[in-house]
N, C-alpha and C. Protein backbone atom coordinates (compact mmCIF):
# COMPACT_ATOMS: atom_id res chain seq x y z
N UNK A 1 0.85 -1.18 0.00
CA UNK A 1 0.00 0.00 0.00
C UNK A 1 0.88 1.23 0.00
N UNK A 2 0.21 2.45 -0.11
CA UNK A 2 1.17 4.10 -0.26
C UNK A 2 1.53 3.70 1.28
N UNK A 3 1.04 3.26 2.01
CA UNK A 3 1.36 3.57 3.63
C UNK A 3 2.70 2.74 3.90
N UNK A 4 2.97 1.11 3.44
CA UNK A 4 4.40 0.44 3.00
C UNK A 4 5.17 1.00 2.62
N UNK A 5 5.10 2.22 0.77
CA UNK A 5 6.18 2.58 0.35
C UNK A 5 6.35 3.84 1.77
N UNK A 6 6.02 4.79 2.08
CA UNK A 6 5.77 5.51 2.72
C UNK A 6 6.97 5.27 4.13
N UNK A 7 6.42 4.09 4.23
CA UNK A 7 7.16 3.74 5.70
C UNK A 7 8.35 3.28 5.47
N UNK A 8 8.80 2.59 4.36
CA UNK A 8 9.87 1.75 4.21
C UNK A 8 10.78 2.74 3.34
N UNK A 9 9.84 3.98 2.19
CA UNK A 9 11.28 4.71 1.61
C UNK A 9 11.28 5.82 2.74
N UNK A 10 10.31 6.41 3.58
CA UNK A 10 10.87 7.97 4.16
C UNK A 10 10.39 7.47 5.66
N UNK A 11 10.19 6.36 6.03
CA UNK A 11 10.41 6.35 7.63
C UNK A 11 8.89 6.80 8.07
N UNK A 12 8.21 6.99 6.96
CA UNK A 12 6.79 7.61 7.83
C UNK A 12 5.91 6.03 8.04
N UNK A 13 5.19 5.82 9.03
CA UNK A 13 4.31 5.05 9.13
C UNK A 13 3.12 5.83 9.60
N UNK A 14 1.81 5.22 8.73
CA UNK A 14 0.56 5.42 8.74
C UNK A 14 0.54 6.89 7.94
N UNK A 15 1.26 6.81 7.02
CA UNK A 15 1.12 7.90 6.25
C UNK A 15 -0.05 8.80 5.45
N UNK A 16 -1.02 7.83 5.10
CA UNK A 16 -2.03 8.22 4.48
C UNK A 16 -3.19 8.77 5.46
N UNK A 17 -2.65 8.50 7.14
CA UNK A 17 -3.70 8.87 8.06
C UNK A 17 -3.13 10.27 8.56
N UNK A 18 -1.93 10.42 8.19
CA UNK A 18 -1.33 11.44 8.57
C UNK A 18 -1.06 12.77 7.75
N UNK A 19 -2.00 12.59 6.27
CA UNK A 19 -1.33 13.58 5.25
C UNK A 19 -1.98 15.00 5.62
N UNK A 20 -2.98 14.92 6.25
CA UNK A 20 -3.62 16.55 6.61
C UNK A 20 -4.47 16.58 5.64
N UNK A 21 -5.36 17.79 5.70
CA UNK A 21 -6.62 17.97 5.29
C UNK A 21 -6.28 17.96 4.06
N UNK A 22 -7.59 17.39 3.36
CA UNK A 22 -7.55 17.56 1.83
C UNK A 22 -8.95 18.00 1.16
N UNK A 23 -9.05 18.89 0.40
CA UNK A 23 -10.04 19.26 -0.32
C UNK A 23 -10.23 19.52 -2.00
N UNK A 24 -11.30 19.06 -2.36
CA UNK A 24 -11.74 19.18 -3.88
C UNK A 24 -12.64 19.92 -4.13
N UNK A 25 -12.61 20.62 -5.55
CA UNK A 25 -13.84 21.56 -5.49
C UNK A 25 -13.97 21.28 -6.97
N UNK A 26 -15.67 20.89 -7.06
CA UNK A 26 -15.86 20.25 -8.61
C UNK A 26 -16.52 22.19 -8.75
N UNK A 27 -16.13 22.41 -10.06
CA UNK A 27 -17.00 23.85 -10.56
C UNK A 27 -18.31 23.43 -10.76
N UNK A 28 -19.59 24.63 -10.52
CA UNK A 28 -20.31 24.72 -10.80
C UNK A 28 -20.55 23.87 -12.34
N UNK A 29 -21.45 23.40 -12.66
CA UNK A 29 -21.37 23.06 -14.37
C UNK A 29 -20.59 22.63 -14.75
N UNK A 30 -19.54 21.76 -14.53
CA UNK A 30 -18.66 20.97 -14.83
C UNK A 30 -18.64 19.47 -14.30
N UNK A 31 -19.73 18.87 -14.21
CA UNK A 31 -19.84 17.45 -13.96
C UNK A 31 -20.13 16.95 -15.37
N UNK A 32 -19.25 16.25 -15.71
CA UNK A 32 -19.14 15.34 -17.02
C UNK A 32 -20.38 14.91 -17.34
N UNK A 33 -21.39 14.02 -16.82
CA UNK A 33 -22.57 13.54 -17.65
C UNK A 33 -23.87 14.26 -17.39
N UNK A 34 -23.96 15.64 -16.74
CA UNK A 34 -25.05 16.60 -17.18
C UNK A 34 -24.41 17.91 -16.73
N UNK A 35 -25.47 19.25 -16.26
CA UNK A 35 -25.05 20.40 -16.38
C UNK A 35 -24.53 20.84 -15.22
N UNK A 36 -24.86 19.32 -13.41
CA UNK A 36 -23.98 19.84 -12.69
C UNK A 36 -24.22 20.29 -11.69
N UNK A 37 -23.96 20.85 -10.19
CA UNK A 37 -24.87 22.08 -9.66
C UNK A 37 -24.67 23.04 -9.75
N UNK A 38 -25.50 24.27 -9.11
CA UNK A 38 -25.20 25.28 -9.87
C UNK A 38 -24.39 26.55 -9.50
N UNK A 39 -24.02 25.59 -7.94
CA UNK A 39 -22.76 26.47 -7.63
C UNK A 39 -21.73 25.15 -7.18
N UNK A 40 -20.37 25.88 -6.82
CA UNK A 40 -19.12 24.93 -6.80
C UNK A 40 -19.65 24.35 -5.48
N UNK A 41 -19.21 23.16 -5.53
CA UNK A 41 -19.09 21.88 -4.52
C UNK A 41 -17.70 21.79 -3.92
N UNK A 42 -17.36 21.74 -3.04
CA UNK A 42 -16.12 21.52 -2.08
C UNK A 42 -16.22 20.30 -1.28
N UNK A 43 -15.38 19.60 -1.76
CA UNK A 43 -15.52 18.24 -0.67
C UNK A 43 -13.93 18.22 0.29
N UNK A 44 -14.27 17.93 1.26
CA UNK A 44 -13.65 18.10 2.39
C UNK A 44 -12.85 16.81 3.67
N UNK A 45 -11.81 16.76 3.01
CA UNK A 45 -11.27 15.09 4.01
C UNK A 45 -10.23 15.61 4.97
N UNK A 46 -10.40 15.35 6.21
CA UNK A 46 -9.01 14.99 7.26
C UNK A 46 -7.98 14.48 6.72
N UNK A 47 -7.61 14.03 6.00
CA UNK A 47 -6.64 13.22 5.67
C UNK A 47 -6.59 12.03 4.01
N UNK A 48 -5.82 11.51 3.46
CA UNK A 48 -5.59 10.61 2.61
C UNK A 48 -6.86 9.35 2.99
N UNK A 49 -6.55 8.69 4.25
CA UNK A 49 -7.51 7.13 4.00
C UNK A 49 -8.64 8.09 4.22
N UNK A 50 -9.59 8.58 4.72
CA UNK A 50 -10.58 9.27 4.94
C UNK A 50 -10.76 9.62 3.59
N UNK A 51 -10.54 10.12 2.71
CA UNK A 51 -10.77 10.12 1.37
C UNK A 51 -11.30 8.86 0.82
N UNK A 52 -10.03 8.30 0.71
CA UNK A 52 -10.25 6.56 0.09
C UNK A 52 -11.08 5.83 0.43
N UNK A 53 -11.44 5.78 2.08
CA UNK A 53 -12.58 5.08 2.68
C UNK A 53 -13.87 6.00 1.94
N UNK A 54 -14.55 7.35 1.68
CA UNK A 54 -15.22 7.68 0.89
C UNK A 54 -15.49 7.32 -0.26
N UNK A 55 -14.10 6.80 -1.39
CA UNK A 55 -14.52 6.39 -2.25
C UNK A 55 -16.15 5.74 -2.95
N UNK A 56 -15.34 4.34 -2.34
CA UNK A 56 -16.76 3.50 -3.00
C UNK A 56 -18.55 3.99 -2.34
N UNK A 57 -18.22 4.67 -0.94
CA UNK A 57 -19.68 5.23 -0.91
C UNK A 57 -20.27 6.20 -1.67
N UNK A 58 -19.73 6.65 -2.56
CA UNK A 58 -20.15 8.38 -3.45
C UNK A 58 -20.26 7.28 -4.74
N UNK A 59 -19.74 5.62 -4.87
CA UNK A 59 -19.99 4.78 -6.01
C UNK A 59 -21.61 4.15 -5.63
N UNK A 60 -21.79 4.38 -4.38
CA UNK A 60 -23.23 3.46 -3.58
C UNK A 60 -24.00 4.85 -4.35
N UNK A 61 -23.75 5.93 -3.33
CA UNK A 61 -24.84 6.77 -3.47
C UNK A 61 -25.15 7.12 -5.12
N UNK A 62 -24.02 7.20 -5.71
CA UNK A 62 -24.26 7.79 -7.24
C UNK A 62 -25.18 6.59 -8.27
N UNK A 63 -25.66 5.24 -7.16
CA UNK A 63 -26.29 4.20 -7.64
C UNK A 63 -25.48 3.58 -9.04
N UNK A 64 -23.85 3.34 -8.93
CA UNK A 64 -22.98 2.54 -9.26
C UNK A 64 -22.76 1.54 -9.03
N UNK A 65 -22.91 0.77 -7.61
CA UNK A 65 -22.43 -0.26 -7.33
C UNK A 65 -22.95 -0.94 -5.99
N UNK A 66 -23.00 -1.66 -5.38
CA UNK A 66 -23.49 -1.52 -3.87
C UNK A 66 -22.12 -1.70 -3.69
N UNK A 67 -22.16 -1.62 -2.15
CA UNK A 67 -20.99 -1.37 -1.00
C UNK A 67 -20.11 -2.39 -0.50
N UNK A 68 -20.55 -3.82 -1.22
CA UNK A 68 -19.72 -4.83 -0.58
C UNK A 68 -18.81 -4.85 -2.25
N UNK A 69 -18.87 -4.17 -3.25
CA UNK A 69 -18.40 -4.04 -4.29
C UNK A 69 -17.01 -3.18 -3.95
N UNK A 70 -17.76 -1.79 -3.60
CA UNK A 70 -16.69 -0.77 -3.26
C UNK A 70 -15.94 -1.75 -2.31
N UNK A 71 -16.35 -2.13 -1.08
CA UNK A 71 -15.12 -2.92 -0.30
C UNK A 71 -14.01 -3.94 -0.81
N UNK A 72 -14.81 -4.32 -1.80
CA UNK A 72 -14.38 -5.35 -2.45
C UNK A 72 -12.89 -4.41 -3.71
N UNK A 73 -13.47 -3.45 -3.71
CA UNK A 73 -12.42 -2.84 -4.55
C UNK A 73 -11.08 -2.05 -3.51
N UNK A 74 -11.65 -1.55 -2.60
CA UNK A 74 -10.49 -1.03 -1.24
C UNK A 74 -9.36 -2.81 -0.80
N UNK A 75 -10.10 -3.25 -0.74
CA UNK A 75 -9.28 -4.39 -0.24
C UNK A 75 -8.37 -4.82 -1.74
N UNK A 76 -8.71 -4.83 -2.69
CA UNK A 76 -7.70 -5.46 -3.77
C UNK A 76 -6.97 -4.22 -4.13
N UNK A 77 -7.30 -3.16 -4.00
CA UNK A 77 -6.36 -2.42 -3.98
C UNK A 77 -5.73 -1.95 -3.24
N UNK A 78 -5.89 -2.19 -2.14
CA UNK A 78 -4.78 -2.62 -0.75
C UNK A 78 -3.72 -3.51 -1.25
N UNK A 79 -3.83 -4.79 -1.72
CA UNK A 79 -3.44 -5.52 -2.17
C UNK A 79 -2.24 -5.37 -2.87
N UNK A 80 -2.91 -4.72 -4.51
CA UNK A 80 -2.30 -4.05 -5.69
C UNK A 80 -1.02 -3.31 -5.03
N UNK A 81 -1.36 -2.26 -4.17
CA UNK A 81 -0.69 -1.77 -3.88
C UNK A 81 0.32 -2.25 -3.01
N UNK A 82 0.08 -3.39 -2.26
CA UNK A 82 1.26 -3.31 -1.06
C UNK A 82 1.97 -4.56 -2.00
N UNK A 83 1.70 -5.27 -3.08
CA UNK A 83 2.45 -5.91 -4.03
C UNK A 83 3.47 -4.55 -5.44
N UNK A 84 2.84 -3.60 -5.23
CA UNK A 84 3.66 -2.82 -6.05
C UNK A 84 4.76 -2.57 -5.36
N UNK A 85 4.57 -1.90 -3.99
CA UNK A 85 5.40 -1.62 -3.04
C UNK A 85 6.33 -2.34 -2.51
N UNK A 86 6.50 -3.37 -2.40
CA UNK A 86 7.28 -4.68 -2.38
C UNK A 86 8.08 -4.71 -3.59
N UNK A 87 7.42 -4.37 -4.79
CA UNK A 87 8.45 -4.72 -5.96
C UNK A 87 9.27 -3.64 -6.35
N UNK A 88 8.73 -2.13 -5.90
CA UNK A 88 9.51 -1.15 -5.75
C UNK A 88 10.37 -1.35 -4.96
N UNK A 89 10.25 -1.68 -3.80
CA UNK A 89 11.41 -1.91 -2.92
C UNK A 89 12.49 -2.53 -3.30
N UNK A 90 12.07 -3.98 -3.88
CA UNK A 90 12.81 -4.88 -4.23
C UNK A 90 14.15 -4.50 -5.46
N UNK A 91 13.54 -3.83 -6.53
CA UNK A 91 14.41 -3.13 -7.73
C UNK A 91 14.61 -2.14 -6.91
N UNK A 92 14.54 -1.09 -6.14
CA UNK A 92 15.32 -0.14 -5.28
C UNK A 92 16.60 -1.10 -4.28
N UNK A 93 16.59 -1.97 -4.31
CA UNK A 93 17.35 -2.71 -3.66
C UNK A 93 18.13 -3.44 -4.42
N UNK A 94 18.29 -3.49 -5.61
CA UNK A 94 19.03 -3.95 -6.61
C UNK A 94 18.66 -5.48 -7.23
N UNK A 95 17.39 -5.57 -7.01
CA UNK A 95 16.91 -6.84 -7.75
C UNK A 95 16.43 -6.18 -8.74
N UNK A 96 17.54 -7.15 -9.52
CA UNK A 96 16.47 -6.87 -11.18
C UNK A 96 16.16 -7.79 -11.75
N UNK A 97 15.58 -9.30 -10.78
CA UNK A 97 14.66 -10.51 -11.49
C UNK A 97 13.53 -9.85 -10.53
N UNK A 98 13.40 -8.64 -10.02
CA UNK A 98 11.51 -8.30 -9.53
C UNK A 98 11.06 -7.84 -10.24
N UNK A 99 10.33 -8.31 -11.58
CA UNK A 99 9.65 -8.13 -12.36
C UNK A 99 8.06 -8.52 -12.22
N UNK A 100 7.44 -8.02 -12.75
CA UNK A 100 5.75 -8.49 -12.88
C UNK A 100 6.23 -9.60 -13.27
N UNK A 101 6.47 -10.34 -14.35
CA UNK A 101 6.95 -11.51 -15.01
C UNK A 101 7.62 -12.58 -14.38
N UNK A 102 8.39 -12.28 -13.16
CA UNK A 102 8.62 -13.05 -12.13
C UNK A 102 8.22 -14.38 -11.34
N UNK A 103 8.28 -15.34 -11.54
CA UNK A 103 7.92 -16.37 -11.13
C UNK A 103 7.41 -16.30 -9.06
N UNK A 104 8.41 -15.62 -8.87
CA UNK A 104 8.57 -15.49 -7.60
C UNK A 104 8.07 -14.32 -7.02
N UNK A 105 7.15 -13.66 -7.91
CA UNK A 105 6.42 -12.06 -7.08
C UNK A 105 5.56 -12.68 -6.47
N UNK A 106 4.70 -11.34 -5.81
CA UNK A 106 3.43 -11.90 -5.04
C UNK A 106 2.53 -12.08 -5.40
N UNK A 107 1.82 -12.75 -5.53
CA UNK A 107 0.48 -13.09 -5.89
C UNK A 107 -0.18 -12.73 -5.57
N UNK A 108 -1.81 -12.19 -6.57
CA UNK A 108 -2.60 -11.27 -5.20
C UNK A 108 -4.07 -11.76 -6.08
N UNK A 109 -4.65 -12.93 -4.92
CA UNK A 109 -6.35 -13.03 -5.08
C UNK A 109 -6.81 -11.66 -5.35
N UNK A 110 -7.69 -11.83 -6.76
CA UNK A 110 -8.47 -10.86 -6.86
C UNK A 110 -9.97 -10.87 -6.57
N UNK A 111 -10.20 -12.36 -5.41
CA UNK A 111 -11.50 -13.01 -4.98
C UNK A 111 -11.73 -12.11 -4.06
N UNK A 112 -10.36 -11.62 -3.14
CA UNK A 112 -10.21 -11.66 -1.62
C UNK A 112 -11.22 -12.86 -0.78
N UNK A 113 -10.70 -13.72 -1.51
CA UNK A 113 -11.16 -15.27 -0.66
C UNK A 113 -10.40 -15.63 0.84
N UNK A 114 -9.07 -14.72 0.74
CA UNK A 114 -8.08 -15.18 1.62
C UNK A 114 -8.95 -15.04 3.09
């Protein structure tokens, strides 16, 4: 995950709980599939996971997906990520058989059966 590379290249742990406030502001009339509202929207997070944990619910509410979907997508990309992070590490460390192609990378259920 960002919170692995995080900890393992700059010493930070729990990084993504720690990034400080974050905010977005969609413009008035600028939502891609109609005209939008009709003044600017500001969305407003404490932090990085507080964002991410939002994700898949704004996929519930926007009647995209239900919620064991979105979870289902936070957890494999937990995953994704703490297998990228590992292989960054790994070629930062002077392996250069850590390839995707690798016999020996990590493997990552995309059931989350584990």
């Amino acid at each position: 995950s960002a919170d692995d590379w995080f900890n393992y290249t700059l010493g930070f742990e729990n990084a993504s709980s720690e990034t400080g406030p974050l905010s977005f502001t969609i413009p008035a009339g600028k939502f891609y599939w109609n005209e939008g509202p009709t003044n600017d929207v500001t969305l407003e997070y404490e932090n990085l996971k507080e964002w991410v944990e939002e994700l898949p619910k704004s996929r519930v509410y926007g009647g995209v997906h239900f919620i064991e979907a979105g979870d289902a997508g936070l957890a494999l990309g937990k995953k994704v990520g703490h297998a990228c992070s590992e292989l960054l590490n790994r070629l930062n460390e002077g392996d250069m058989n850590a390839t995707y192609t690798s016999p020996d990378r990590e493997a990552i259920n995309a059931f989350n059966t584990e």
